[in-house]
Structures are given as structure tokens and as C-alpha cells.
C-alpha atoms as a PDB file:
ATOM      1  CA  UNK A   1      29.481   0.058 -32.551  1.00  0.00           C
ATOM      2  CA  UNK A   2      32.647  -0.753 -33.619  1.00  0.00           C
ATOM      3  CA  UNK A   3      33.160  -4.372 -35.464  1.00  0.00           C
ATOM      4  CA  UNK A   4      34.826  -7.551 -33.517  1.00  0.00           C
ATOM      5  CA  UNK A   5      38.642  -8.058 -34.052  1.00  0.00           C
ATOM      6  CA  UNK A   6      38.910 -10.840 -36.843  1.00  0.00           C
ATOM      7  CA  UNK A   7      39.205 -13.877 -34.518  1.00  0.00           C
ATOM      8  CA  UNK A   8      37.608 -13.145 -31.704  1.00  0.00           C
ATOM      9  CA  UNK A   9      34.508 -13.100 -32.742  1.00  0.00           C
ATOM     10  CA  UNK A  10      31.678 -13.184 -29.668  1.00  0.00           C
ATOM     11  CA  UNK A  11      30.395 -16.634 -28.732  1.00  0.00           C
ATOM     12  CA  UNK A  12      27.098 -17.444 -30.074  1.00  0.00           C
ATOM     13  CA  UNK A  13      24.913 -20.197 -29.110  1.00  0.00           C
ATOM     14  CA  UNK A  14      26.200 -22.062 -32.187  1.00  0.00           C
ATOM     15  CA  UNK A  15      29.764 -21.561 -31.356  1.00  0.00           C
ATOM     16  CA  UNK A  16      29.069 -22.393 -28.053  1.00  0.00           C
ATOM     17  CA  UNK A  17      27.601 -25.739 -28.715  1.00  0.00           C
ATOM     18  CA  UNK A  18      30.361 -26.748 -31.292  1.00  0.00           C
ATOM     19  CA  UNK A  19      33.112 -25.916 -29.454  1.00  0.00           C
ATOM     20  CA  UNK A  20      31.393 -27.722 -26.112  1.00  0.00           C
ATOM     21  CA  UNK A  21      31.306 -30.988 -28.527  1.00  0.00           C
ATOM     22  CA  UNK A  22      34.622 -30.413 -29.950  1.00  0.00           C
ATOM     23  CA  UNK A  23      36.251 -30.281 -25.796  1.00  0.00           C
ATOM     24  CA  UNK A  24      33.510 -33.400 -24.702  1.00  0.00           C
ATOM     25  CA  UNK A  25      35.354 -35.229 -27.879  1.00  0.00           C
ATOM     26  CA  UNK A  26      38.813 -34.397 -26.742  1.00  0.00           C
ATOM     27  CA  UNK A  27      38.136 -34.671 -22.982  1.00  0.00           C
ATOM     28  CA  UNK A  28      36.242 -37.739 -21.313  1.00  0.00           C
ATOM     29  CA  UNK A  29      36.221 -35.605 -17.758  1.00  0.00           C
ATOM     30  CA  UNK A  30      34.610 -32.567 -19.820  1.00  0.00           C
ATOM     31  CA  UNK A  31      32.402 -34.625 -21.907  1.00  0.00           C
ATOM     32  CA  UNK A  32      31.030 -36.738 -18.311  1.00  0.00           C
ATOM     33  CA  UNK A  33      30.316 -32.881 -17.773  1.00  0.00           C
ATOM     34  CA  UNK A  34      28.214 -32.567 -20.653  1.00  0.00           C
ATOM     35  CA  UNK A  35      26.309 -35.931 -19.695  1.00  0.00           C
ATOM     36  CA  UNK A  36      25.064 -35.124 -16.638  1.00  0.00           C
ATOM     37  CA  UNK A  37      24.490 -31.261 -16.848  1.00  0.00           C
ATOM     38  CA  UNK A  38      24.015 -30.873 -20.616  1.00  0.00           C
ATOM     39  CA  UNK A  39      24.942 -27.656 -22.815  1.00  0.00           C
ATOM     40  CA  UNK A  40      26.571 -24.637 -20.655  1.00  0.00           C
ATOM     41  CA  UNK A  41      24.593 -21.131 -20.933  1.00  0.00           C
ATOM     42  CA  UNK A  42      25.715 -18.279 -22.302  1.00  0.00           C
ATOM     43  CA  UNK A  43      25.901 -16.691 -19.654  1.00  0.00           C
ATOM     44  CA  UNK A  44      26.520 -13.229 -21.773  1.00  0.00           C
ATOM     45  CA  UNK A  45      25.910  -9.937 -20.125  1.00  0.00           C
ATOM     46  CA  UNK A  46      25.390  -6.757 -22.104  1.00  0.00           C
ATOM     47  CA  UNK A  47      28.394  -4.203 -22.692  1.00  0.00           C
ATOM     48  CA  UNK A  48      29.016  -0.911 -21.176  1.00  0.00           C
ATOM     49  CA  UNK A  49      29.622   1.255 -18.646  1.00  0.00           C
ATOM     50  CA  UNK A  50      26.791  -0.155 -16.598  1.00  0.00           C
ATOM     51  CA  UNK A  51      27.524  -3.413 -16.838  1.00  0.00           C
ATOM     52  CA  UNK A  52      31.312  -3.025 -15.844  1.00  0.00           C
ATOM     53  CA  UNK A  53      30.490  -0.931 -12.980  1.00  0.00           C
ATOM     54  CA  UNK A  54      27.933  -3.766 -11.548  1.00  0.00           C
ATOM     55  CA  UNK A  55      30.864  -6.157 -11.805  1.00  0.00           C
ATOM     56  CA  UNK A  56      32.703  -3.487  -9.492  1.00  0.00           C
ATOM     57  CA  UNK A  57      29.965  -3.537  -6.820  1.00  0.00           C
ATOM     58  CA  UNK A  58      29.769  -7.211  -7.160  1.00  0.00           C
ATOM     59  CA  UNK A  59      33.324  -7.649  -5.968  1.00  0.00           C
ATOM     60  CA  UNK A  60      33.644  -9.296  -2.382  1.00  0.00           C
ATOM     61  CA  UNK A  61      29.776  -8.540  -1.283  1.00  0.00           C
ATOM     62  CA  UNK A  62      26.785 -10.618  -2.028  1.00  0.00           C
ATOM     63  CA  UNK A  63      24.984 -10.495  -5.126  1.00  0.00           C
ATOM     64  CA  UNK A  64      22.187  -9.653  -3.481  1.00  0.00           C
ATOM     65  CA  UNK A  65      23.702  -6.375  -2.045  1.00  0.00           C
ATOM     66  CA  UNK A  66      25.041  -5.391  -5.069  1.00  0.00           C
ATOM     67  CA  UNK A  67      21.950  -5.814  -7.057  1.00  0.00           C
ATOM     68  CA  UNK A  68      19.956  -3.513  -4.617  1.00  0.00           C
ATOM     69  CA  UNK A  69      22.766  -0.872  -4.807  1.00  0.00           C
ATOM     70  CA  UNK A  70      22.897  -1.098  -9.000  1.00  0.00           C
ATOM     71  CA  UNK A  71      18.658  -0.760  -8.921  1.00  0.00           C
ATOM     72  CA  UNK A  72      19.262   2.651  -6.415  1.00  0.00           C
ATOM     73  CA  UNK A  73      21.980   3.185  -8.600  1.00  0.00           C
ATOM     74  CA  UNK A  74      19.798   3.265 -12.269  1.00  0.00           C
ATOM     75  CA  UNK A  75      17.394   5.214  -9.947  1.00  0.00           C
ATOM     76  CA  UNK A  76      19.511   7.408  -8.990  1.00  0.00           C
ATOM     77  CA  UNK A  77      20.946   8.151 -12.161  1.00  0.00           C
ATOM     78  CA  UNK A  78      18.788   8.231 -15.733  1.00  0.00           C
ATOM     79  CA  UNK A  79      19.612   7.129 -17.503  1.00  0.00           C
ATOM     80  CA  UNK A  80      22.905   5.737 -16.154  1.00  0.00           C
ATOM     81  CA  UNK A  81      26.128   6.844 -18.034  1.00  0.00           C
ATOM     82  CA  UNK A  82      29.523   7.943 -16.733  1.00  0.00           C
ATOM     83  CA  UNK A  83      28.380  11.807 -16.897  1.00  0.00           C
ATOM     84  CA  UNK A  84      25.558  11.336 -14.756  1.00  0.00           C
ATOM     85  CA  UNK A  85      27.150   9.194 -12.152  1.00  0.00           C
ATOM     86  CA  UNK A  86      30.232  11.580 -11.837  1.00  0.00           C
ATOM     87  CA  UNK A  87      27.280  14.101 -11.213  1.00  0.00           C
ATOM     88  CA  UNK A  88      26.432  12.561  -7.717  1.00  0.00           C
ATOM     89  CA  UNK A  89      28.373  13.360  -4.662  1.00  0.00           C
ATOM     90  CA  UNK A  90      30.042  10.915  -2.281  1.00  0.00           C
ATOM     91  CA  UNK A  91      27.445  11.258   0.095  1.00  0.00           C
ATOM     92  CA  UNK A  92      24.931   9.613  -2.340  1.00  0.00           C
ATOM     93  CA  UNK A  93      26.733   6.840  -3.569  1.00  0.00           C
ATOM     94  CA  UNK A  94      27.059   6.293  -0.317  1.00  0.00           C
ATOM     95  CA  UNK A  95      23.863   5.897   0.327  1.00  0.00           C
ATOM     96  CA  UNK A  96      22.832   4.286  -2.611  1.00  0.00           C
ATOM     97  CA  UNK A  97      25.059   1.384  -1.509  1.00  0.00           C
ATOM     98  CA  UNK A  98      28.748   1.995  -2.334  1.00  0.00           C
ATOM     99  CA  UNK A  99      31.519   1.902  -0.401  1.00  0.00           C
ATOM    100  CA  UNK A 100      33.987   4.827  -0.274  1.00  0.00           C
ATOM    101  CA  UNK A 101      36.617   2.621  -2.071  1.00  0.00           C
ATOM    102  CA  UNK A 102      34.127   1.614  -4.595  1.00  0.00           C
ATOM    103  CA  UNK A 103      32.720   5.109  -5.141  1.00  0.00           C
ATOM    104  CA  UNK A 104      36.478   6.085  -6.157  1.00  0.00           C
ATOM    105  CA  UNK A 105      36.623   3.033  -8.146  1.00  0.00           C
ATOM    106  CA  UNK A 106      33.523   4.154  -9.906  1.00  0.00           C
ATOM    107  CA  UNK A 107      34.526   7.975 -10.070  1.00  0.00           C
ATOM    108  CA  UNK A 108      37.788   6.171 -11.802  1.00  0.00           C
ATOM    109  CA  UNK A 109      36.297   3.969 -14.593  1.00  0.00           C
ATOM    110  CA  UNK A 110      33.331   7.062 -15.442  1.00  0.00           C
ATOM    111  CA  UNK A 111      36.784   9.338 -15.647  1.00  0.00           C
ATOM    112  CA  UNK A 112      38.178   6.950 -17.815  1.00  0.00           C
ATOM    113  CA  UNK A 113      35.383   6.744 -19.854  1.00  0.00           C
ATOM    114  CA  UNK A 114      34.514  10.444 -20.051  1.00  0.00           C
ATOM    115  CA  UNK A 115      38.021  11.737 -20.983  1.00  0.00           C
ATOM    116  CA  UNK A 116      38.636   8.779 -23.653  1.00  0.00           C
ATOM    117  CA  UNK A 117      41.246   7.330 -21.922  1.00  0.00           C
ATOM    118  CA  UNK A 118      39.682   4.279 -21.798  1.00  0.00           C
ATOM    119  CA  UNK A 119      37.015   2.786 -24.381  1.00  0.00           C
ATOM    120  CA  UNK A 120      34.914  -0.245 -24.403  1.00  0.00           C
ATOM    121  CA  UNK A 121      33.526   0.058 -27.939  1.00  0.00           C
ATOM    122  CA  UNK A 122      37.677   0.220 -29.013  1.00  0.00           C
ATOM    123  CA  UNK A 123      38.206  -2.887 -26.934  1.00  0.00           C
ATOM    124  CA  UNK A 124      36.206  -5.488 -29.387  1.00  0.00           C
ATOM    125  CA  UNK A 125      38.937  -4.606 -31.631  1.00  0.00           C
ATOM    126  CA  UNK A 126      41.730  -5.228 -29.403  1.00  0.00           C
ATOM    127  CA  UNK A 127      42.767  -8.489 -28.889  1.00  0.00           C
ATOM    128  CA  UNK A 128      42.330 -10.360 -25.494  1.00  0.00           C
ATOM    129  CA  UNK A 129      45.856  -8.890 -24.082  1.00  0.00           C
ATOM    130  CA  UNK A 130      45.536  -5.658 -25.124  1.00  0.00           C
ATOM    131  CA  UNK A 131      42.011  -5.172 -23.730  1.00  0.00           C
ATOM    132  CA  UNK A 132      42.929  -6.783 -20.451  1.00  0.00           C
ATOM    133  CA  UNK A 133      45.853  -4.529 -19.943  1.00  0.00           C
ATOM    134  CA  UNK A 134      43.526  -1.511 -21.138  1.00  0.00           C
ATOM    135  CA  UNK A 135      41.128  -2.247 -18.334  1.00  0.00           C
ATOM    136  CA  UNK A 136      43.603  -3.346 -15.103  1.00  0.00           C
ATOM    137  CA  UNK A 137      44.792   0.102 -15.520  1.00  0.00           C
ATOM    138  CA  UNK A 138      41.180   1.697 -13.974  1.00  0.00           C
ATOM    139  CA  UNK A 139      41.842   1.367 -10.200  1.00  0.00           C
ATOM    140  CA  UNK A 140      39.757  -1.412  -8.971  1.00  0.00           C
ATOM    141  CA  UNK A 141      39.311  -3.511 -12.142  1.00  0.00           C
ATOM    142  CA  UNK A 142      41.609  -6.493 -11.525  1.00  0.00           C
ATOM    143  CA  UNK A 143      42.815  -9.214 -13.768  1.00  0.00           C
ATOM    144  CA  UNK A 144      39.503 -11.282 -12.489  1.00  0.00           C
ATOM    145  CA  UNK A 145      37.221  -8.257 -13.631  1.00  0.00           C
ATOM    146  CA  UNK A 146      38.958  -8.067 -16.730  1.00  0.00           C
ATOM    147  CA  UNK A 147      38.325 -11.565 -17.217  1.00  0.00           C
ATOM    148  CA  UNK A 148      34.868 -11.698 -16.649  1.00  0.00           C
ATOM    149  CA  UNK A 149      34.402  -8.877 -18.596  1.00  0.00           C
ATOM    150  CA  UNK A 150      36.120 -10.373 -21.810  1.00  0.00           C
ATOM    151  CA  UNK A 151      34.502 -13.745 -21.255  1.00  0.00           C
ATOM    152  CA  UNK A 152      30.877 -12.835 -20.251  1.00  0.00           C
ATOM    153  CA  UNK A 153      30.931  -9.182 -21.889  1.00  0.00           C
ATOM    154  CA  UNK A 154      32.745  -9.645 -24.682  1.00  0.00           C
ATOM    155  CA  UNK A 155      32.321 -13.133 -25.448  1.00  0.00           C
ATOM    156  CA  UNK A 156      35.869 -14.294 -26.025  1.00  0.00           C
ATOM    157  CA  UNK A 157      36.444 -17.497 -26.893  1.00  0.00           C
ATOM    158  CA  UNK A 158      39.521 -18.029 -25.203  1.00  0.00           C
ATOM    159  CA  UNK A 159      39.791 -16.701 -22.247  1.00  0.00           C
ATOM    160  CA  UNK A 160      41.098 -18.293 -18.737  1.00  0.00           C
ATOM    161  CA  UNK A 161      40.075 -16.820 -15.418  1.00  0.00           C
ATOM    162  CA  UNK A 162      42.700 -18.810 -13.313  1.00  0.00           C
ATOM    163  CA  UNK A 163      42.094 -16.381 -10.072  1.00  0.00           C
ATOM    164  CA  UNK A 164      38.875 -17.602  -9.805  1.00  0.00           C
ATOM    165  CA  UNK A 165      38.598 -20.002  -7.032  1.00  0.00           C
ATOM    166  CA  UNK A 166      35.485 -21.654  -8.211  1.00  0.00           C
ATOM    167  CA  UNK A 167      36.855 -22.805 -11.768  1.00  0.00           C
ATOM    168  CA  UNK A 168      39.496 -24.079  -9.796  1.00  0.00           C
ATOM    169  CA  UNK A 169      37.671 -26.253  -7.264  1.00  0.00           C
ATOM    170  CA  UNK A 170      35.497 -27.307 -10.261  1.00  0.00           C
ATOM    171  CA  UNK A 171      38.728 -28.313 -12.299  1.00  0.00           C
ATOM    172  CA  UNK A 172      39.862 -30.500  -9.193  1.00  0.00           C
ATOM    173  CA  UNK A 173      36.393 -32.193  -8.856  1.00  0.00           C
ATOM    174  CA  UNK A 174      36.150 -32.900 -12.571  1.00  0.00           C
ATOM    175  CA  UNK A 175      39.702 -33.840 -13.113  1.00  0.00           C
ATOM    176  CA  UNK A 176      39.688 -35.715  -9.796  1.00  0.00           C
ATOM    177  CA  UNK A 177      42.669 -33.987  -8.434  1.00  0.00           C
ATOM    178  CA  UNK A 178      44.213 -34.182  -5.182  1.00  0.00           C
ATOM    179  CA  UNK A 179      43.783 -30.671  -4.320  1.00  0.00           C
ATOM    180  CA  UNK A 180      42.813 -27.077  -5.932  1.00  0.00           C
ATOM    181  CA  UNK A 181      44.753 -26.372  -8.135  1.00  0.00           C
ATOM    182  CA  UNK A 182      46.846 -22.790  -7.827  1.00  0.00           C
ATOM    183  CA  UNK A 183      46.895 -20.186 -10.418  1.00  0.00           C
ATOM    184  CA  UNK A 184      50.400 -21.575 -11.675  1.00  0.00           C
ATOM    185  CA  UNK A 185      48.258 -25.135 -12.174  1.00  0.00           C
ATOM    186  CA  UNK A 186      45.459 -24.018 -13.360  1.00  0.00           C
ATOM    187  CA  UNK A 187      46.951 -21.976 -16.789  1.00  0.00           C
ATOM    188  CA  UNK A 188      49.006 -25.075 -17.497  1.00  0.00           C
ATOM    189  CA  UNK A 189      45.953 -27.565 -17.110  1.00  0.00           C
ATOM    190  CA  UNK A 190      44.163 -24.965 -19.361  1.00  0.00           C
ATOM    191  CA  UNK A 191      46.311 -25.156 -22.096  1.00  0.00           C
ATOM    192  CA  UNK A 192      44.476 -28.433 -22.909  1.00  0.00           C
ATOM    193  CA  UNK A 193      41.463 -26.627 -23.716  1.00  0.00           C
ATOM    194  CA  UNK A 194      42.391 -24.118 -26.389  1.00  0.00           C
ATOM    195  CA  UNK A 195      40.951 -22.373 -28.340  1.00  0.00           C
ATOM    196  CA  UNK A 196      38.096 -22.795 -26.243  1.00  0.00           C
ATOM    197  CA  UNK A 197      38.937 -22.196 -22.804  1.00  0.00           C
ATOM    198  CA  UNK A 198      36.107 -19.760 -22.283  1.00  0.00           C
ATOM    199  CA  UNK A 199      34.108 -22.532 -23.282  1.00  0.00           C
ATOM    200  CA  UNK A 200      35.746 -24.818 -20.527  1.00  0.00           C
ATOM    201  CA  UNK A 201      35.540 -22.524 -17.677  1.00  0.00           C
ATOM    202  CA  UNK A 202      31.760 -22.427 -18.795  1.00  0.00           C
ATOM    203  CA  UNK A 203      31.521 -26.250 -18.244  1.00  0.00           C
ATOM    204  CA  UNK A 204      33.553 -26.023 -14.953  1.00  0.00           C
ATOM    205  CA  UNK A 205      31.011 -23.400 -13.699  1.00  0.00           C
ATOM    206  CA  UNK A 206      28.222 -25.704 -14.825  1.00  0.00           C
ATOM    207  CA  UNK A 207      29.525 -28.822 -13.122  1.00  0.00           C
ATOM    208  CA  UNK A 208      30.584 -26.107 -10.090  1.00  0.00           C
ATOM    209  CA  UNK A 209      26.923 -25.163  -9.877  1.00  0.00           C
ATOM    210  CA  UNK A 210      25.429 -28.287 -10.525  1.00  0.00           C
ATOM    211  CA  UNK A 211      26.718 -30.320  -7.820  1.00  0.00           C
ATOM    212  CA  UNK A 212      25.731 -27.890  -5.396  1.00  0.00           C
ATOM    213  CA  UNK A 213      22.031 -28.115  -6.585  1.00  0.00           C
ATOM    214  CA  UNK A 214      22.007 -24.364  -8.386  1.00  0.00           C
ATOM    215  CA  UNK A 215      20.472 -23.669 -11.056  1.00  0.00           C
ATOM    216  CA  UNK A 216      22.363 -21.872 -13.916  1.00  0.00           C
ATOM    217  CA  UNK A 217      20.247 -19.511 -14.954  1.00  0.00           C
ATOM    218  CA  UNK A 218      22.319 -16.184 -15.681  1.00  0.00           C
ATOM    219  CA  UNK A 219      25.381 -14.528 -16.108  1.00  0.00           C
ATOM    220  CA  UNK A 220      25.619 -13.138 -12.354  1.00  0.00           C
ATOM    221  CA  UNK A 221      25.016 -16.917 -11.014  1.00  0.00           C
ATOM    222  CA  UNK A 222      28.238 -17.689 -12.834  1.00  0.00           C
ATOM    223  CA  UNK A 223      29.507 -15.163 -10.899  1.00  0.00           C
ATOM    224  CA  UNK A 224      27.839 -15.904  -7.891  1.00  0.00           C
ATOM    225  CA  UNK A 225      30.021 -19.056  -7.862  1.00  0.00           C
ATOM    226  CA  UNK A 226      33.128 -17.388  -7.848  1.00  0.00           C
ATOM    227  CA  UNK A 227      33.349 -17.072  -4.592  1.00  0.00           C
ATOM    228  CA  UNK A 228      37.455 -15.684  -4.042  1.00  0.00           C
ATOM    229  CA  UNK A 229      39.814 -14.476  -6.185  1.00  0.00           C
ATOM    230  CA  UNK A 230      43.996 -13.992  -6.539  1.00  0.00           C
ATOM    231  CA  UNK A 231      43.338  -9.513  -5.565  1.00  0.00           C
ATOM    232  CA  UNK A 232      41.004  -8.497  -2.909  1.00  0.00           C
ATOM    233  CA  UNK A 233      40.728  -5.325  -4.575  1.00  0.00           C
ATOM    234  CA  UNK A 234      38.966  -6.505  -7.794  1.00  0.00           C
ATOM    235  CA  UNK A 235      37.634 -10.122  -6.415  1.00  0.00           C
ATOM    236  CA  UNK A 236      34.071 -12.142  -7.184  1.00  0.00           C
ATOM    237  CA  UNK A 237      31.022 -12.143  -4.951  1.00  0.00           C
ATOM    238  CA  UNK A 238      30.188 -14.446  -1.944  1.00  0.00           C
ATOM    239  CA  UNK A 239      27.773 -16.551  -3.174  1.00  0.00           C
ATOM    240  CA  UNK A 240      23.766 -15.395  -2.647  1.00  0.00           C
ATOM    241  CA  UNK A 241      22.219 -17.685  -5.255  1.00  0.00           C
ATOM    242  CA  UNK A 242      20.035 -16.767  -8.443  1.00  0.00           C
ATOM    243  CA  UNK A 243      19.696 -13.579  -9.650  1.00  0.00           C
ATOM    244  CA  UNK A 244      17.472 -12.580 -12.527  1.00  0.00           C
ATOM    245  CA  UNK A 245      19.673  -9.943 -15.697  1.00  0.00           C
ATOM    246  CA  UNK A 246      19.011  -6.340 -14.923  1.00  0.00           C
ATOM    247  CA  UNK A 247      16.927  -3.772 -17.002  1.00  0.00           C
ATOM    248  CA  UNK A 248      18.950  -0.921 -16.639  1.00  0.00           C
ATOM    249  CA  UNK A 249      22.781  -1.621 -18.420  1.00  0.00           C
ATOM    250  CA  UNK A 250      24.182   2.063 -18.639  1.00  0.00           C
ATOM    251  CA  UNK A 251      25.142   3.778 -21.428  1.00  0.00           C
ATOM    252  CA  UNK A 252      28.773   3.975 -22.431  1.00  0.00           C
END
């Protein structure tokens, strides 16, 4: 595997909990955050093909549904890499759980993949713009994709999802706001929170969860509580609540 670009390194839990003190200091509104929900997860989800393509099914259905269709999915396919999923027909995916759109946006990224046009192992040493833009070219991976992909995948540090509707509605609870704050709003309000923004949108999620009596216990309930996004195409899951990490991640 190919080594991390010098500066963005993945978060750790030690970078995670220094940076989190380093906002609470500079933020009372982040740090009341802190106080009543204590240290954000992780929330890290392993790289690869497999993991990419579950964001894909998680887009616009419940996390629930996608979950089943990724298990048929790893069943369907062993072990799981871009060769043996362009092996099944559309019929199958079909069956297994994908739409038609998503089956070509699967077909797509395994393409991708498969003819070297696109690699995730090249994109640790890319910085953030270059692997965003590397991605949003698959059909059906959207900037909000992208983002969760460098944020929870990758572990950038920095990184600012502001199509996700549940970071904003967080930000306008926390901040006590008037009203949700549009994508325009958001990436100015987040330049408050450099270099760390990953880190913020972590404690947004938190206090997002939180006051709606979920528990944060992995990467896809972050997701879970992004519940719209700015592209219909490449948007979040409805909400379904907890959902345990899956075994099977896909090789690249």
C-alpha cells in the first residue's frame, strides 16, 4: 500500500482527541459539544473497492436495505473485487438488491478500477482536491461520496462535507442559528475550524446524533444521519438507525 501524502496523514485516535481539544479551546459552542457528548468516534471505515461501492448503495435508501444488498452482494461475489462483480449480469445485481442505475454505477467504478483509470491506493498520495476530482469523475460518486470517502476512508483531517444536510442542521443547533445554513454558509462558517474540519463535522454528527437519542456507534450511523444531500445522484441514506461494520470490505 502506497504511503500517505506528507500532511494528510489519517486521523488516529490521538489526533483525533488533540485536535477535538484544540477546536473545544477555540470554540465554546464546540467545546459545550464535548461536555455533554464527550470524545467523537472514529468513525473510520476500511478502504477499497468494497467499501466505496457500499457507500454507492447507501445513497438515498435505508441503511438497512443497503446492508442486506452488500451481504447478497459479498455472497454473491468471493471474494468481492471489481473482476468478480463485473462478472455478474444485470439480472443478478438486480436481484441481489441494486437498482439498474446503481448497477451501472457499480459496472462504472469496477471499470475504473480494472482498467487503472482510477486508483484508490494512488489517492492517499493525492491531496484532498486531487482525489476528490479523481473520484466525481466515476458516474454516481458525487462530491458527498467523495467526501465521505476522504473523511471516513481516508481519514483526512480537513475535510468539509457542506452538502450534507445533517452537519448542517447540527451547525445551526450548536451555533444557535436562525436557520440551516446553505452550502454557501456552511464553507464560510467552516473556515473557523481549520485544519480540523473533519474533526468538526465529527462533533456536529455527535451532537446531531446525540440529541436525537442515537447512539454513535459506527461509521455507517454517521452516515445514517445524513439524511439529504446537494445531488440526488450521489446523496446519503434515510436514516434506519445502528448498524454494526461489515466483514466482507472487497478487494481493490
Amino acid at each position: 500500500m502506497m504511503e500517505p501524502m506528507p500532511g494528510n496523514d489519517p486521523l488516529t485516535q490521538t489526533t483525533l482527541a488533540a485536535a477535538t481539544a484544540e477546536l473545544a479551546a477555540r470554540d465554546p459552542k464546540l467545546a459545550a459539544v464535548v461536555g455533554r457528548f464527550g470524545l467523537p468516534p472514529l468513525w473510520d471505515r476500511p478502504p477499497g473497492f468494497g467499501t466505496l461501492l457500499h457507500i454507492v448503495l447507501e445513497q438515498q435508501v435505508s441503511l438497512a436495505s443497503a446492508r442486506a444488498a452488500f451481504e447478497r452482494l459479498c455472497a454473491a461475489a468471493v471474494p468481492l473485487t471489481p473482476a468478480t462483480f463485473l462478472e455478474l449480469t444485470d439480472p443478478e445485481l438486480l436481484t441481489i438488491g441494486f437498482s439498474r442505475q446503481k448497477a451501472r454505477y457499480g459496472r462504472e467504478l469496477a471499470g475504473a478500477l480494472e482498467n487503472g483509470s482510477l486508483s484508490l491506493d494512488d489517492l492517499a498520495r493525492t491531496d484532498d482536491e486531487t482525489a476528490r476530482r479523481a473520484l466525481v469523475t466515476i458516474p454516481g460518486i458525487g462530491p458527498w461520496t467523495a467526501n465521505i470517502y476522504l473523511l471516513m476512508v481516508l481519514g483526512r483531517p480537513d475535510v468539509w462535507p457542506v452538502g450534507d444536510i445533517a452537519l448542517a442542521a447540527a451547525v445551526a443547533d450548536v451555533k444557535g442559528l436562525d436557520a440551516r445554513p446553505d452550502a454557501a454558509q456552511l464553507e464560510r462558517l467552516g473556515e473557523a475550524w481549520r485544519p480540523w474540519r473533519s474533526v468538526a463535522a465529527r462533533l456536529f454528527w455527535l451532537d446531531y446524533l446525540g440529541r436525537r437519542g442515537r447512539q454513535p456507534a459506527s461509521a455507517e450511523v454517521a452516515v445514517a444521519a445524513t439524511t439529504a444531500a446537494t445531488s440526488a445522484s450521489a446523496g446519503p441514506p434515510r436514516p434506519s438507525g445502528s448498524a454494526p461494520r461489515r466483514a466482507c470490505r472487497g478487494r481493490r
